[in-house]
N, C-alpha and C. Protein backbone atom coordinates (compact mmCIF):
# COMPACT_ATOMS: atom_id res chain seq x y z
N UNK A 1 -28.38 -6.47 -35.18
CA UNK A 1 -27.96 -5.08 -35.30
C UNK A 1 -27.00 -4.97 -36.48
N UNK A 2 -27.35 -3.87 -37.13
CA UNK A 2 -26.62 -3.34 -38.94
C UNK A 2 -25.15 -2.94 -38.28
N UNK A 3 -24.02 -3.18 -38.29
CA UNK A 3 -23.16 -2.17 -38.51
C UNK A 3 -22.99 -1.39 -39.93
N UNK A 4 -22.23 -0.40 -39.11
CA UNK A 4 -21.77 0.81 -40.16
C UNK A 4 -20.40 -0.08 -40.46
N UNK A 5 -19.65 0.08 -41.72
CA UNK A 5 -18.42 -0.10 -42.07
C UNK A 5 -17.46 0.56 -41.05
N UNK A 6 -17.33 1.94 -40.54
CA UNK A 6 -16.79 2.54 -39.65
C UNK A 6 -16.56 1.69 -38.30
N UNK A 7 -18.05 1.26 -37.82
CA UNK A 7 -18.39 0.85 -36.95
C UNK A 7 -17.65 -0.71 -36.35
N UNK A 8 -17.78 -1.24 -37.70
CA UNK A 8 -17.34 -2.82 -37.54
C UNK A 8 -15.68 -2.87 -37.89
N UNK A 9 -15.57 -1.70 -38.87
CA UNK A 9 -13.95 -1.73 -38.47
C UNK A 9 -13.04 -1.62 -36.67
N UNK A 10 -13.57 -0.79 -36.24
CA UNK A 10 -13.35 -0.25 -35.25
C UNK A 10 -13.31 -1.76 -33.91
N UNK A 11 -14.47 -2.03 -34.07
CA UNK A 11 -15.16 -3.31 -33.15
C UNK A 11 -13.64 -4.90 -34.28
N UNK A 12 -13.74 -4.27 -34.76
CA UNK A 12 -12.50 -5.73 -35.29
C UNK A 12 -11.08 -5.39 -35.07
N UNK A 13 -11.17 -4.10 -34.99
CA UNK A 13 -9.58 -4.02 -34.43
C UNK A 13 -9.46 -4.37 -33.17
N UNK A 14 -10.57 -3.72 -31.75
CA UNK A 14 -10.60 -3.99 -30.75
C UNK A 14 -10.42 -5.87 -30.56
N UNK A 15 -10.56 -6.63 -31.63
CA UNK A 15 -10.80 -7.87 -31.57
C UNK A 15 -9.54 -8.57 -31.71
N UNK A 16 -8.85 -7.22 -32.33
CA UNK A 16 -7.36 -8.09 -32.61
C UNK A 16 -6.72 -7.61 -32.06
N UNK A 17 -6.72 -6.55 -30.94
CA UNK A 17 -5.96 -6.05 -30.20
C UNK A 17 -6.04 -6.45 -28.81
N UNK A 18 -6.87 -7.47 -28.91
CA UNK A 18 -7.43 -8.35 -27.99
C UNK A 18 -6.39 -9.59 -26.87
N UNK A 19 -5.74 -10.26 -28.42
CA UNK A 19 -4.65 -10.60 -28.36
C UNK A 19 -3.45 -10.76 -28.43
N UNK A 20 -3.37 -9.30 -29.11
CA UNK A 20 -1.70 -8.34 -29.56
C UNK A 20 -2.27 -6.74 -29.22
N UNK A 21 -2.07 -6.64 -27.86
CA UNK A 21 -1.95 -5.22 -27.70
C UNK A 21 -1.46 -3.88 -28.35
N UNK A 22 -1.95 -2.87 -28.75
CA UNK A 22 -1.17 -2.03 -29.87
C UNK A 22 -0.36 -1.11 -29.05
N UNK A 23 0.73 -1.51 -29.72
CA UNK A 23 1.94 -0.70 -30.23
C UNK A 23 2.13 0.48 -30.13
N UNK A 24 3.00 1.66 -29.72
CA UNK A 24 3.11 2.84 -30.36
C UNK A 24 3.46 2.87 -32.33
N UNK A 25 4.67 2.09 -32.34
CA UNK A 25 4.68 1.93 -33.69
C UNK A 25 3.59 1.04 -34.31
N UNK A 26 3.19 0.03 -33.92
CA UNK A 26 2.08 -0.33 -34.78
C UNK A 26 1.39 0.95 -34.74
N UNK A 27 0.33 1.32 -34.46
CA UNK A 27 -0.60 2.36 -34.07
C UNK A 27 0.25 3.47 -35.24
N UNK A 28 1.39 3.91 -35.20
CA UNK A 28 2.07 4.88 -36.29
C UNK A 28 1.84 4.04 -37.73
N UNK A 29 2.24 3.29 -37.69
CA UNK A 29 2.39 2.04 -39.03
C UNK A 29 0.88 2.39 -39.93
N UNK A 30 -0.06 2.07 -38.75
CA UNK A 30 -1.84 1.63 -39.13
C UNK A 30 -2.15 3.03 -39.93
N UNK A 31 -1.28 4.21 -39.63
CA UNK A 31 -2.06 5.89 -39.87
C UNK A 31 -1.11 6.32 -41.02
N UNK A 32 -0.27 5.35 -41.76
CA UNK A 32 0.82 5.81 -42.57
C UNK A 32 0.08 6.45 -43.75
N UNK A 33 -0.67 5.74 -43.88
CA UNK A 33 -1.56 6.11 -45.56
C UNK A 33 -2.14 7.32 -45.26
N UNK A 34 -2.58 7.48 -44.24
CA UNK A 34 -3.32 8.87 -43.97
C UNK A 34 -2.37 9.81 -44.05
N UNK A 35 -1.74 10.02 -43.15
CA UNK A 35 -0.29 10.91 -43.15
C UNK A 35 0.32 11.25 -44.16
N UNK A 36 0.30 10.48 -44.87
CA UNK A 36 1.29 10.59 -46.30
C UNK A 36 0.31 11.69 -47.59
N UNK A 37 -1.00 10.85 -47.31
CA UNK A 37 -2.07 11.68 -47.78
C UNK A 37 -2.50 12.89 -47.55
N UNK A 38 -2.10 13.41 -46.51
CA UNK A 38 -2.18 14.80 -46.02
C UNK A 38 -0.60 15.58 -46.23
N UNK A 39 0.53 14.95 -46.11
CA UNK A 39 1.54 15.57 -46.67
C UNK A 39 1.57 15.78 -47.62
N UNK A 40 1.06 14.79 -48.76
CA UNK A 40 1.04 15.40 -50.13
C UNK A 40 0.21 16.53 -50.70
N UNK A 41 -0.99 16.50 -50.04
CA UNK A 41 -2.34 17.72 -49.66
C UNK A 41 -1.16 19.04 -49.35
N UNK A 42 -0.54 18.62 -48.19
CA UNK A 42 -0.19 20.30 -48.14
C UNK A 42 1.37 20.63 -48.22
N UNK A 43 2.19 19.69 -49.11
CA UNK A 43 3.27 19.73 -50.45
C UNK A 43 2.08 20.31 -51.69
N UNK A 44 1.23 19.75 -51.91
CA UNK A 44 0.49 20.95 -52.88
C UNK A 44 0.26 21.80 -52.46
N UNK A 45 0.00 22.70 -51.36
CA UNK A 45 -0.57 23.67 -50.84
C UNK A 45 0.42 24.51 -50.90
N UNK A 46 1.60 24.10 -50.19
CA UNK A 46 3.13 25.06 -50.18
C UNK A 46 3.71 25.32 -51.62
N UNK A 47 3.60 24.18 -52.57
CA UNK A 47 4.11 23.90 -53.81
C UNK A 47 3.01 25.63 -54.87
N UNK A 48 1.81 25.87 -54.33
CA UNK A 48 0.60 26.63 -55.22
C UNK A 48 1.04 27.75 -54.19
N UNK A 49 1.30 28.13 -53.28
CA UNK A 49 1.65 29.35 -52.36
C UNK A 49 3.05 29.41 -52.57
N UNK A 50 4.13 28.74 -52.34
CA UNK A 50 4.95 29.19 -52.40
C UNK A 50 5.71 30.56 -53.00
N UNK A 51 5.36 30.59 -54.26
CA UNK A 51 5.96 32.23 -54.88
C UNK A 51 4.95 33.06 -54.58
N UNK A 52 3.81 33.08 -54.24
CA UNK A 52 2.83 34.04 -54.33
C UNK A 52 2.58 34.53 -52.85
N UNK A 53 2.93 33.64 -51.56
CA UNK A 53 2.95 34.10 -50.57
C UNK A 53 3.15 33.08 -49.52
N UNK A 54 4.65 33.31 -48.72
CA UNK A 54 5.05 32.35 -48.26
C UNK A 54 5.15 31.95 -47.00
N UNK A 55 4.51 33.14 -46.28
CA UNK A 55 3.49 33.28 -44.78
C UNK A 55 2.59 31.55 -44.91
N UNK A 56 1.67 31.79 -46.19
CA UNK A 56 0.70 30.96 -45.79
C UNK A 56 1.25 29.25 -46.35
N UNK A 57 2.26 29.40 -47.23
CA UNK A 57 3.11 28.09 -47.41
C UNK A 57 3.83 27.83 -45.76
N UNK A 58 4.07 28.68 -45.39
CA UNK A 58 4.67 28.33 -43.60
C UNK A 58 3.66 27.81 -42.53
N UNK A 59 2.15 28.71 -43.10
CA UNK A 59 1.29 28.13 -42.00
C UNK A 59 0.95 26.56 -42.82
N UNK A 60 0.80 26.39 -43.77
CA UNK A 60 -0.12 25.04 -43.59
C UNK A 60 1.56 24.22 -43.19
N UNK A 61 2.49 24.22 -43.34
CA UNK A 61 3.69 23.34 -42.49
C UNK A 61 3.81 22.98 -41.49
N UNK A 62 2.93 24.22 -40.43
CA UNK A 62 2.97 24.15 -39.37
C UNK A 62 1.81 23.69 -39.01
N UNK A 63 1.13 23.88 -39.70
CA UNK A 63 -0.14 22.84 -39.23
C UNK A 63 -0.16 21.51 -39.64
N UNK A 64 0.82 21.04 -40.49
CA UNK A 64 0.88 19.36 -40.71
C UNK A 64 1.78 19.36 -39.59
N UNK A 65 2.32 20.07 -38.94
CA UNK A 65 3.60 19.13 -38.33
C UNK A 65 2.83 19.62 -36.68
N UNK A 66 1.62 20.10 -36.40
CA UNK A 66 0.95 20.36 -35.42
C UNK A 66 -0.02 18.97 -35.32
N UNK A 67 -0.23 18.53 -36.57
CA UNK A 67 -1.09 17.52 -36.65
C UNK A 67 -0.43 16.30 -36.03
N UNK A 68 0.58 16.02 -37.20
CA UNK A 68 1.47 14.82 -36.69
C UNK A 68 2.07 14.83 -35.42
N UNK A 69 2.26 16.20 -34.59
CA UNK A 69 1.89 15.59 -33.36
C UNK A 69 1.05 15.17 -32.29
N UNK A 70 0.37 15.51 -33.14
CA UNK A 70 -1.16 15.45 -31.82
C UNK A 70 -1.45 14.10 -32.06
N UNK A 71 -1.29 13.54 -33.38
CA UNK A 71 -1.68 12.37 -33.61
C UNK A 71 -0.39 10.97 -32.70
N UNK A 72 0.53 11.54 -32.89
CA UNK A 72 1.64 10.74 -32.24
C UNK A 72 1.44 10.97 -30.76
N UNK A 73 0.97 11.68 -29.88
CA UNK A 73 0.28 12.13 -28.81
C UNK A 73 -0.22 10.87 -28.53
N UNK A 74 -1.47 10.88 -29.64
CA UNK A 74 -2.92 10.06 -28.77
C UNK A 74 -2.22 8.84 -29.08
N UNK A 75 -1.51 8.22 -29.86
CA UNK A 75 -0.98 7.08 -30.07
C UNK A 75 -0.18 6.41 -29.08
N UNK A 76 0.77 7.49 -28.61
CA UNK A 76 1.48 7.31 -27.13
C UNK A 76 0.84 6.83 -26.03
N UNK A 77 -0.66 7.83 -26.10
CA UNK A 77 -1.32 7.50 -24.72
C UNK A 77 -2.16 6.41 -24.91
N UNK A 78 -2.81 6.13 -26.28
CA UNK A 78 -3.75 5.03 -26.04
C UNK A 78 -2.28 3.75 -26.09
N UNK A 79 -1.94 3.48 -26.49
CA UNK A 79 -1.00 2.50 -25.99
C UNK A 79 -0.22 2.42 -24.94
N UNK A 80 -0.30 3.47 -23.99
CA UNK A 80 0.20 3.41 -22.99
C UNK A 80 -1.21 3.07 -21.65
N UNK A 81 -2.43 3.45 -22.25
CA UNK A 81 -3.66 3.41 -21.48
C UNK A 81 -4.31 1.58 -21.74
N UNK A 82 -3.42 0.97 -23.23
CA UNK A 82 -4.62 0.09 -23.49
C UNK A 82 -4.68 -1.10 -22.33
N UNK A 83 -3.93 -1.26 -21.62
CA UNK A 83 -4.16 -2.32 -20.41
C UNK A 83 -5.59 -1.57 -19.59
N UNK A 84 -5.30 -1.03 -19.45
CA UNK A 84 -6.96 -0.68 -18.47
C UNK A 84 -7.68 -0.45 -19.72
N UNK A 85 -7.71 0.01 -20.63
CA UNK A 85 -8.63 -0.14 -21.93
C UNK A 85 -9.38 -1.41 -21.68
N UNK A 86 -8.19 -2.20 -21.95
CA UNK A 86 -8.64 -3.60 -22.07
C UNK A 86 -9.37 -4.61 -21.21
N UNK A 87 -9.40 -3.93 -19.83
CA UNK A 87 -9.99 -4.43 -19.07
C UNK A 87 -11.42 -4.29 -18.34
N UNK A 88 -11.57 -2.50 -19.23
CA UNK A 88 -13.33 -1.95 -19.50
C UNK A 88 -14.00 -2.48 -20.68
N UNK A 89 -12.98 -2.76 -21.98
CA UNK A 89 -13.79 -3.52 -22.95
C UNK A 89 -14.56 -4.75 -22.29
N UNK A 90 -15.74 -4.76 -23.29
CA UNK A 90 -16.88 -6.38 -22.93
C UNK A 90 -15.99 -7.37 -24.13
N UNK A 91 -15.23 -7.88 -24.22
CA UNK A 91 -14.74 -8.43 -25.53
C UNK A 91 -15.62 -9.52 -26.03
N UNK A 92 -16.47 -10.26 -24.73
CA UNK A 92 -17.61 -11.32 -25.51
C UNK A 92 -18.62 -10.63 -26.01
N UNK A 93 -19.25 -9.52 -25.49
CA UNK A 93 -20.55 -8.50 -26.70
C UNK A 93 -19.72 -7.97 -27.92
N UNK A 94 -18.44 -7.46 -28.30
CA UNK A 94 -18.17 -7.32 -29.41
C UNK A 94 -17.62 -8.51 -30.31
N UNK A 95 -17.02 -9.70 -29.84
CA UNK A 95 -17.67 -10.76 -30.82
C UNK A 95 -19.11 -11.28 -30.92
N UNK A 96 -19.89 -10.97 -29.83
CA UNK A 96 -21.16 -11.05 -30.41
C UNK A 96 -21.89 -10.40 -31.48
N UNK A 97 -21.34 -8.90 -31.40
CA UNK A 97 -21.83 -7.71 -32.43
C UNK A 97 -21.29 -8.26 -33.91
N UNK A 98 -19.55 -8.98 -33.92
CA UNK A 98 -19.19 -8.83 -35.22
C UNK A 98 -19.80 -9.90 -36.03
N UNK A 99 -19.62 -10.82 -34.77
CA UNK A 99 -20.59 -12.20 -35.41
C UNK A 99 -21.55 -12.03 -36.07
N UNK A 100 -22.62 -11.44 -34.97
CA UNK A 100 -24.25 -10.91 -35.66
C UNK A 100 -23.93 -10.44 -37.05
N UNK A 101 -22.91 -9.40 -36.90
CA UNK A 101 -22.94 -8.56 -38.25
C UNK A 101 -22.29 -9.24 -39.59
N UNK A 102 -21.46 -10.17 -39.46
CA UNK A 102 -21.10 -10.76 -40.06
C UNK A 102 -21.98 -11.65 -41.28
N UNK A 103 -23.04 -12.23 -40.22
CA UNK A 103 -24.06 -13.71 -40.34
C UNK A 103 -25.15 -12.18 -41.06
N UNK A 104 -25.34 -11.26 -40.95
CA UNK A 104 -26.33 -10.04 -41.31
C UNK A 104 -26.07 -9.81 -43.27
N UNK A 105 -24.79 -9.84 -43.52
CA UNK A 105 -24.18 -9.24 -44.36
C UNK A 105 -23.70 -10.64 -45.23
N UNK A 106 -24.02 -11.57 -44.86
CA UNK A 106 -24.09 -13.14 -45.43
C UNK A 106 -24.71 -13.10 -46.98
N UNK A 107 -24.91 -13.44 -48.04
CA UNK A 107 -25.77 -13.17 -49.24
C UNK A 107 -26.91 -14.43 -49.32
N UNK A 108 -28.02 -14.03 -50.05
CA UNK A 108 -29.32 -14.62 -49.42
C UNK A 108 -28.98 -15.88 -50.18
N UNK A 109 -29.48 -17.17 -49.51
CA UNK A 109 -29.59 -18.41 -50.28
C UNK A 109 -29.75 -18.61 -52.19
């Protein structure tokens, strides 16, 4: 079976979280680049609205800081959930999957 890049990321974290349970702050740490990337998105947004209309420089603020919590939310709960997480994961079929995919993505002789 092909993984997707998405796919096999996902299945390798589960692999390393296997034996270091995640964190609230790890889990914050892992989403920094994203976050930062979307603050700067809508620091341009407020920065191009600002003099021209400052209703909608207020709404996208409030929607980054609606974001960053929802995201600090699920971070709370999946690290607060990952013990029973961890105990519905199959952890020997997803080293089987990464393996497969691994040995798949090998370059030909």
């Amino acid at each position: 079976m092909s993984l997707s890049r998405h796919e096999r990321s996902i299945l390798e974290w589960y692999r390393a979280s296997r034996t270091e349970p995640p964190t609230f702050a790890a889990l914050v740490v892992r989403q920094l680049p994203r976050l930062f990337a979307f603050a700067v998105g809508i620091a341009a947004v407020c920065a191009f609205e600002w003099g021209r209309d400052r209703e909608a420089a207020f709404l996208a603020i409030g929607i980054f800081i609606g974001v960053v919590v929802e995201r600090l939310l699920r971070f709370r709960e999946l690290a607060r959930a990952w013990p029973v997480v961890a105990v519905v994961l199959d952890f020997d079929r997803i080293d089987t999957l990464v393996d497969a995919d691994a040995g798949d993505q090998s370059p030909p002789p």
